[in-house]
Protein backbone atom coordinates (compact mmCIF):
# COMPACT_ATOMS: atom_id res chain seq x y z
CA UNK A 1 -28.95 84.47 80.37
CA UNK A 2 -27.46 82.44 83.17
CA UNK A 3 -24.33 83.70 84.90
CA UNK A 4 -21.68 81.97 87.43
CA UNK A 5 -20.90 84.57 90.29
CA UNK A 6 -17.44 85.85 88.64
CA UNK A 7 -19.66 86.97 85.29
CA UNK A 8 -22.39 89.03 87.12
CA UNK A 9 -19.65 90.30 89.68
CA UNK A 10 -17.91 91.80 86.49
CA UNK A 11 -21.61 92.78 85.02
CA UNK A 12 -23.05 94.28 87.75
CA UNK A 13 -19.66 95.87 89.19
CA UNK A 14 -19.78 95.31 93.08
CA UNK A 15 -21.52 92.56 95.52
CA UNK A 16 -23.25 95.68 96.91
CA UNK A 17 -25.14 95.43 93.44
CA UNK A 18 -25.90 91.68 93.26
CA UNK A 19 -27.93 92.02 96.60
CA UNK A 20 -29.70 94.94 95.41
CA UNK A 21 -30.36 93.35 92.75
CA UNK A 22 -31.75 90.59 93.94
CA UNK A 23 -33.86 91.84 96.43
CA UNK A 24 -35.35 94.13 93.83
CA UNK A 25 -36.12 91.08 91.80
CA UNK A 26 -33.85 91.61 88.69
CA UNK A 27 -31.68 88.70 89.27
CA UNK A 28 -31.89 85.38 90.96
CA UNK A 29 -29.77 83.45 92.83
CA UNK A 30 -30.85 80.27 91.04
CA UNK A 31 -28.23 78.03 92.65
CA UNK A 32 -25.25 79.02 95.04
CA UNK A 33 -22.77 80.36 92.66
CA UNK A 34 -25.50 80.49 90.01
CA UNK A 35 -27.49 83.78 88.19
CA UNK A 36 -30.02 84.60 85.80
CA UNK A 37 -32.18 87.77 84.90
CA UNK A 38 -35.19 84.90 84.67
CA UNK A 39 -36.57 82.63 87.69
CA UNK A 40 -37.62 80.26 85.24
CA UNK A 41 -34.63 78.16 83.19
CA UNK A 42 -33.79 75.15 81.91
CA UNK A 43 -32.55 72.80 84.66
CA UNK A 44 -29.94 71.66 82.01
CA UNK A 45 -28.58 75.19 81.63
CA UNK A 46 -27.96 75.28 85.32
CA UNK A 47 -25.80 72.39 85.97
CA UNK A 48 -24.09 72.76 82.80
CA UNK A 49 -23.25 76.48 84.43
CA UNK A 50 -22.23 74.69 88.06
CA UNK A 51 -20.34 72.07 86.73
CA UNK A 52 -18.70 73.92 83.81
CA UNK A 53 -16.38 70.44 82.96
CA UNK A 54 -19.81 68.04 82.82
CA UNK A 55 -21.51 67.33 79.44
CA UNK A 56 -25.10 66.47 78.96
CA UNK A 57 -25.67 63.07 78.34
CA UNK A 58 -28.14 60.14 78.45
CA UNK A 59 -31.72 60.76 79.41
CA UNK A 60 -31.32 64.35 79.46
CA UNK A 61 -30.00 64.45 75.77
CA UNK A 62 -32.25 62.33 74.48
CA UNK A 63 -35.59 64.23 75.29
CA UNK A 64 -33.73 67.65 74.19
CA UNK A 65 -33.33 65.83 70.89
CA UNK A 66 -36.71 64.64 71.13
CA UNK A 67 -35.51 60.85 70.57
CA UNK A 68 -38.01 60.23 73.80
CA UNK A 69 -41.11 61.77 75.32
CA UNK A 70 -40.40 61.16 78.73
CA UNK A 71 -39.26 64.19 80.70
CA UNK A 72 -35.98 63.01 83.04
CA UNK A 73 -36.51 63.61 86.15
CA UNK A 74 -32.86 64.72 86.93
CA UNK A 75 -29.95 65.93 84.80
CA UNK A 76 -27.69 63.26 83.41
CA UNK A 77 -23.69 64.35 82.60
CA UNK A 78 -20.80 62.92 81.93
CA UNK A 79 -18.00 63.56 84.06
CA UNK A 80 -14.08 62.98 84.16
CA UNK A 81 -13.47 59.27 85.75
CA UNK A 82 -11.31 61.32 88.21
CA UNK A 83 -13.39 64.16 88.52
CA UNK A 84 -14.63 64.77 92.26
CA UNK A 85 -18.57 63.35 93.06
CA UNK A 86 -21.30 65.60 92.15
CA UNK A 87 -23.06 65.55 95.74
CA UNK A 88 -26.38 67.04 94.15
CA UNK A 89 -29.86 65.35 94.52
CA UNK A 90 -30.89 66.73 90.63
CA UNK A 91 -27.68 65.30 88.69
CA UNK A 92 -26.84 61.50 88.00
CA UNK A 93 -23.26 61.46 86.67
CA UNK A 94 -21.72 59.01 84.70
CA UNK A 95 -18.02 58.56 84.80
CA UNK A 96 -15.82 58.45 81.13
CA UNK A 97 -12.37 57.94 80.49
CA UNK A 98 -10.58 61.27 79.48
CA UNK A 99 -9.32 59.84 76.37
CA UNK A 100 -12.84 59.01 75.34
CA UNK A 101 -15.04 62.39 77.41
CA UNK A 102 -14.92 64.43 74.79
CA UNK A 103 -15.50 62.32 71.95
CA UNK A 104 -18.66 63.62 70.14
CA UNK A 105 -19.15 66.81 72.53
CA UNK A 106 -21.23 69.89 70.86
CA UNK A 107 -21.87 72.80 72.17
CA UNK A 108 -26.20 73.95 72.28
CA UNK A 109 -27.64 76.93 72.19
CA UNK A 110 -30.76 76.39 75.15
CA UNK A 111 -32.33 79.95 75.47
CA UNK A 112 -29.31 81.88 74.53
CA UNK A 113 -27.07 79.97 77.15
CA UNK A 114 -24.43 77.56 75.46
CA UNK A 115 -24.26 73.76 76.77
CA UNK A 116 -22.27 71.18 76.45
CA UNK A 117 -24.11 68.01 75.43
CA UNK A 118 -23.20 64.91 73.26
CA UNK A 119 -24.33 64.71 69.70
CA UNK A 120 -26.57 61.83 68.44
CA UNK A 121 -24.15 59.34 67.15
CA UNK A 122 -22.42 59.52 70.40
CA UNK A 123 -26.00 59.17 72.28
CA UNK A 124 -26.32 56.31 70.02
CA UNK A 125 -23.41 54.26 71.30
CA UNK A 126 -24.08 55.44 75.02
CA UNK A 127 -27.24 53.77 74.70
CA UNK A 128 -25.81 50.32 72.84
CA UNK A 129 -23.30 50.00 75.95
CA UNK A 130 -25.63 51.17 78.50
CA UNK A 131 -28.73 49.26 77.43
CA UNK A 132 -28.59 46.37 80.10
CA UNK A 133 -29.60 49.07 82.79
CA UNK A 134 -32.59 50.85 80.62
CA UNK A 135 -35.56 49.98 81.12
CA UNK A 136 -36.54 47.49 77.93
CA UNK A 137 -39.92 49.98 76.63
CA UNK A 138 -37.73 53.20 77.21
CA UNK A 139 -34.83 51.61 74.96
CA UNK A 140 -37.49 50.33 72.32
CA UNK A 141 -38.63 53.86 72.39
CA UNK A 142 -35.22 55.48 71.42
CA UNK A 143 -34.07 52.60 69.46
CA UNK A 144 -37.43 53.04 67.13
CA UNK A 145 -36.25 57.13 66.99
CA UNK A 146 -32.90 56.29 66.02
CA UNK A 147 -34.32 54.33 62.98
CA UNK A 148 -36.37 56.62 61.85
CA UNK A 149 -33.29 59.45 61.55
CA UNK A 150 -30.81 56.91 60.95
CA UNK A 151 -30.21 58.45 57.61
CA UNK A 152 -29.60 61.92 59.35
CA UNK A 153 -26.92 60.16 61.39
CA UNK A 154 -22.97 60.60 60.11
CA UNK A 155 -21.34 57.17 59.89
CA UNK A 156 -18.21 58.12 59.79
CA UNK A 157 -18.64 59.36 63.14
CA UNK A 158 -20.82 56.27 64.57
CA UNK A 159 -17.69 54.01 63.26
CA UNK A 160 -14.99 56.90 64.94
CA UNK A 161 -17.05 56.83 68.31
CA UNK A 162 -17.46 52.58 68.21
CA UNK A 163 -13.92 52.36 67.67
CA UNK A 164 -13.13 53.81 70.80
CA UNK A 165 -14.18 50.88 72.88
CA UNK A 166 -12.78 47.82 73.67
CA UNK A 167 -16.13 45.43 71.86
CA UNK A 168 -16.05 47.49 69.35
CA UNK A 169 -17.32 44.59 67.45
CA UNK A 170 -20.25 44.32 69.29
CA UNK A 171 -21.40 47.26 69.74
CA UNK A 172 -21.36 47.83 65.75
CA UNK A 173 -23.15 44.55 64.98
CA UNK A 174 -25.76 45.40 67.69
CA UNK A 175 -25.86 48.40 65.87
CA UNK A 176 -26.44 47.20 62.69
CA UNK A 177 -28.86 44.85 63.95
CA UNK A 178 -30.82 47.61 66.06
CA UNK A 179 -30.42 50.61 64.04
CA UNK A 180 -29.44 50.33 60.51
C-alpha cells in the first residue's frame, strides 16, 4: 500500500514513528511526501499518489491495458489546463480542458492502490487527436489492438467522448476508417 505523509502520520501515530520506521526498514520514503510498506511499486501508483488531481493517460495507459508492448519510459497524466507544471523528470503531462478532464476517468486497482487512469474509449480518441506526434509503427501497433477489441469497446461512450471536441467529425470518420 502506498501512503501520502498525512495517511501514515495518522497510521503510524507520531513522526517519531515514521523515522523509526524507516530506518528499521518497514517503510520507505519512496518519494518526498510519498510511503509504502514495499521498496518495489508501480511507478504509476506513485505519481498518481503525488499528484492526487493527475489521471493516467497515453503511453502509460496503454501498456497497463496491454494495447502495446513497449514499456514507457516515464509516466504520462493528464492534468488541469490551469493546473501548476509538474517539474518532475519521470512525468510528461498533458494539459485538458476542465470541462473535458474527466471525461472517461476510472478508477484501477494496481496492487491494492487505487489510480486514476482513462478508460479505453477515451484512450482511443486521445490517440486519434494525438496521432500526428506518435511515432507511425507505435500508432500501427495500438491501432491494430484497438481492432482486435473493438467489439469490447462501448459506442455509446466513443460517440459521448468524440462529441466533446470541436472536429468531432473527423475524429469519428478517422475512427471508423482506423478502428471499426
Amino acid at each position: 500500500m502506498v501512503y501520502d505523509y498525512q495517511e501514515i502520520l495518522k497510521k503510524m501515530g507520531s513522526r517519531v514513528n515514521i523515522e523509526k520506521a524507516l530506518a528499521s526498514g518497514n517503510l520507505f520514503r519512496l518519494r518526498n511526501g510519498v510511503y509504502s510498506e514495499s521498496d518495489i511499486v508501480n511507478p504509476m501508483v506513485i505519481i498518481s499518489k503525488k499528484y492526487e488531481g493527475a489521471i493516467i493517460t497515453m503511453d502509460s495507459a496503454f501498456y497497463y491495458y496491454n494495447l502495446t508492448d513497449v514499456i514507457p519510459q516515464k509516466v504520462h497524466v493528464a492534468t488541469n489546463r490551469n493546473a501548476r507544471k509538474i517539474n518532475d523528470v519521470e512525468v510528461v503531462q498533458y494539459y485538458v480542458s476542465n470541462d473535458i478532464l474527466n471525461q472517461g476517468k476510472i478508477q484501477v486497482n494496481i496492487n491494492g492502490n487505487m489510480v486514476n487512469m482513462y478508460n479505453k474509449e477515451r484512450l482511443l480518441i486521445e490517440l486519434i487527436r494525438k496521432r500526428a506526434s506518435i511515432p507511425f509503427d507505435y500508432y500501427k501497433e495500438i491501432i491494430d489492438n484497438y481492432r482486435q477489441i473493438s467489439n469490447e469497446l462501448d459506442m455509446y461512450k466513443i460517440e459521448e467522448y468524440v462529441s466533446l471536441f470541436k472536429n468531432e467529425v473527423n475524429l469519428f470518420n478517422i475512427l471508423q476508417r482506423e478502428v471499426f
